[in-house]
Protein backbone atom coordinates (compact mmCIF):
# COMPACT_ATOMS: atom_id res chain seq x y z
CA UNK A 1 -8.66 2.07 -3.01
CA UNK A 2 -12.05 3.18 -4.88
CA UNK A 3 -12.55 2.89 -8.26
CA UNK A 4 -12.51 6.35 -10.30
CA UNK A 5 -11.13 7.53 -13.07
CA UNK A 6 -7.03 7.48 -12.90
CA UNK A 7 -5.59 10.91 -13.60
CA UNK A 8 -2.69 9.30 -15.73
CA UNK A 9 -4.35 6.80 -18.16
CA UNK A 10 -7.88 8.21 -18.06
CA UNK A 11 -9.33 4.73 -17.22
CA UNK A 12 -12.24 3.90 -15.00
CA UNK A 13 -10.57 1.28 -12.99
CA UNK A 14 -9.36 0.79 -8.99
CA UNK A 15 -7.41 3.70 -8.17
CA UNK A 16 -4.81 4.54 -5.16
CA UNK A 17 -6.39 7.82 -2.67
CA UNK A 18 -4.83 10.54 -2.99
CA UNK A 19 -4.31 12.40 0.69
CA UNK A 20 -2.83 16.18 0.58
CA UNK A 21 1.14 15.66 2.10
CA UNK A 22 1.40 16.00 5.29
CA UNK A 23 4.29 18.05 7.06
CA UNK A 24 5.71 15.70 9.06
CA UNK A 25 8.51 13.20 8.57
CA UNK A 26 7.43 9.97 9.54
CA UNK A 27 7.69 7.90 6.38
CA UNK A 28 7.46 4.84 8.85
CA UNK A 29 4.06 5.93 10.34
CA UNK A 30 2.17 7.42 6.78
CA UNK A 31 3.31 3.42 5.52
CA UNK A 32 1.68 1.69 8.21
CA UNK A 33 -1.63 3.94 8.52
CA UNK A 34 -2.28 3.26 4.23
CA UNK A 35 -1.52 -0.31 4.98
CA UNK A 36 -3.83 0.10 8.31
CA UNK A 37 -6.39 1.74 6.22
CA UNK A 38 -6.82 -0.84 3.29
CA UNK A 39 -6.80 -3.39 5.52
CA UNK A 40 -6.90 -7.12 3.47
CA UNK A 41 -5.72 -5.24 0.18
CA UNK A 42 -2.02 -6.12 -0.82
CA UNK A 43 0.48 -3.85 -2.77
CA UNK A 44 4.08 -3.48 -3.82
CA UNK A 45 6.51 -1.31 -2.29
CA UNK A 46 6.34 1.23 -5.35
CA UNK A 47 2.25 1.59 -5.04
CA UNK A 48 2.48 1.55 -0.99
CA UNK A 49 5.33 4.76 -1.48
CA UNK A 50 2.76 6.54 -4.04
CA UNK A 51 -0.33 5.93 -2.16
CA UNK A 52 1.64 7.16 1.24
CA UNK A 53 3.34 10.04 -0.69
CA UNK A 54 7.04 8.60 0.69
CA UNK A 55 10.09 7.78 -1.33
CA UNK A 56 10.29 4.46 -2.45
CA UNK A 57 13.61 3.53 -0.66
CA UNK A 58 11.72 4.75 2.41
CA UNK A 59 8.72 2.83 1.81
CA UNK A 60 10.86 -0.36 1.24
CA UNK A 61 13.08 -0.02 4.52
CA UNK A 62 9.82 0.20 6.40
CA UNK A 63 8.24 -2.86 4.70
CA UNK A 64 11.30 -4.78 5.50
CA UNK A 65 11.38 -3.78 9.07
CA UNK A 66 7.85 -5.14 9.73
CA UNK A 67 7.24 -8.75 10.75
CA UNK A 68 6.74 -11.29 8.69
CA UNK A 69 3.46 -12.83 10.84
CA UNK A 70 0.16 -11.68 11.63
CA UNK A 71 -1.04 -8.70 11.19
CA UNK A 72 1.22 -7.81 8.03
CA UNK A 73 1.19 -10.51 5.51
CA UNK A 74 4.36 -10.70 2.97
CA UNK A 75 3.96 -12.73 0.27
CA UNK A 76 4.30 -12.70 -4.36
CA UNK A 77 1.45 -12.03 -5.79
CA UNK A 78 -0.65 -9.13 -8.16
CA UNK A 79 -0.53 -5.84 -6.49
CA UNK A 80 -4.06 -4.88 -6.36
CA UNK A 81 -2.86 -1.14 -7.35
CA UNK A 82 -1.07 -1.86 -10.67
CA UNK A 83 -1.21 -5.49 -11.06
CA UNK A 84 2.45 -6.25 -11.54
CA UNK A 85 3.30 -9.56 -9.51
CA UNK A 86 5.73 -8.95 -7.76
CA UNK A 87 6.12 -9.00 -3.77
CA UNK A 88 3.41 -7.30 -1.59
CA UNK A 89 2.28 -6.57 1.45
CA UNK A 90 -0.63 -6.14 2.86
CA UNK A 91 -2.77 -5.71 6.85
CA UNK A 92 -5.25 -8.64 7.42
CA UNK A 93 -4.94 -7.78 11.35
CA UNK A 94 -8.65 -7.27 13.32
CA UNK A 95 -9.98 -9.75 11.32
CA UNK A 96 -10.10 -8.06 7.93
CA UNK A 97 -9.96 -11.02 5.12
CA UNK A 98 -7.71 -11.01 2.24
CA UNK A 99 -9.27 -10.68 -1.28
């Protein structure tokens, strides 16, 4: 997350990194390195598939495989992508703190 200017709205507000797609098929891994990366941030499934460039129903089965304990926390709250409230997820493992 950075703050820019989104290429939809034409806001300045926090915005989801864009990476180029990569070519392989590992919706699994590409969900756990963005949640990895932006460590003590929590999003919903449908900003965590955007931001990771995998389908929703991908991003979803992955979420629901991880655990529910340390280092993924699961929880309802704002998404700090869109700010629906919904249920997120986010990394708070190696000692990054939630905001």
């Amino acid at each position: 997350m950075r703050t820019a200017q989104c290429v939809s709205c034409l806001l300045t507000k926090p915005v989801v990194r864009y990476d180029d797609p990569v070519t392989e098929d590992a919706p699994a891994l590409r969900v756990i390195a963005f949640l990895v990366a932006s460590g003590g941030l929590a999003y919903c499934a449908a900003c965590v598939a955007f931001a990771s460039d995998v389908a929703l129903a991908d991003a979803k089965r992955v979420i629901g495989s991880l655990p529910t304990i340390e280092p993924y926390l699961k929880g309802k709250g704002s998404c700090i992508a869109c700010g629906r409230w919904q249920a997120t997820i986010g990394f708070v493992g190696n000692g990054a703190a939630s905001r």
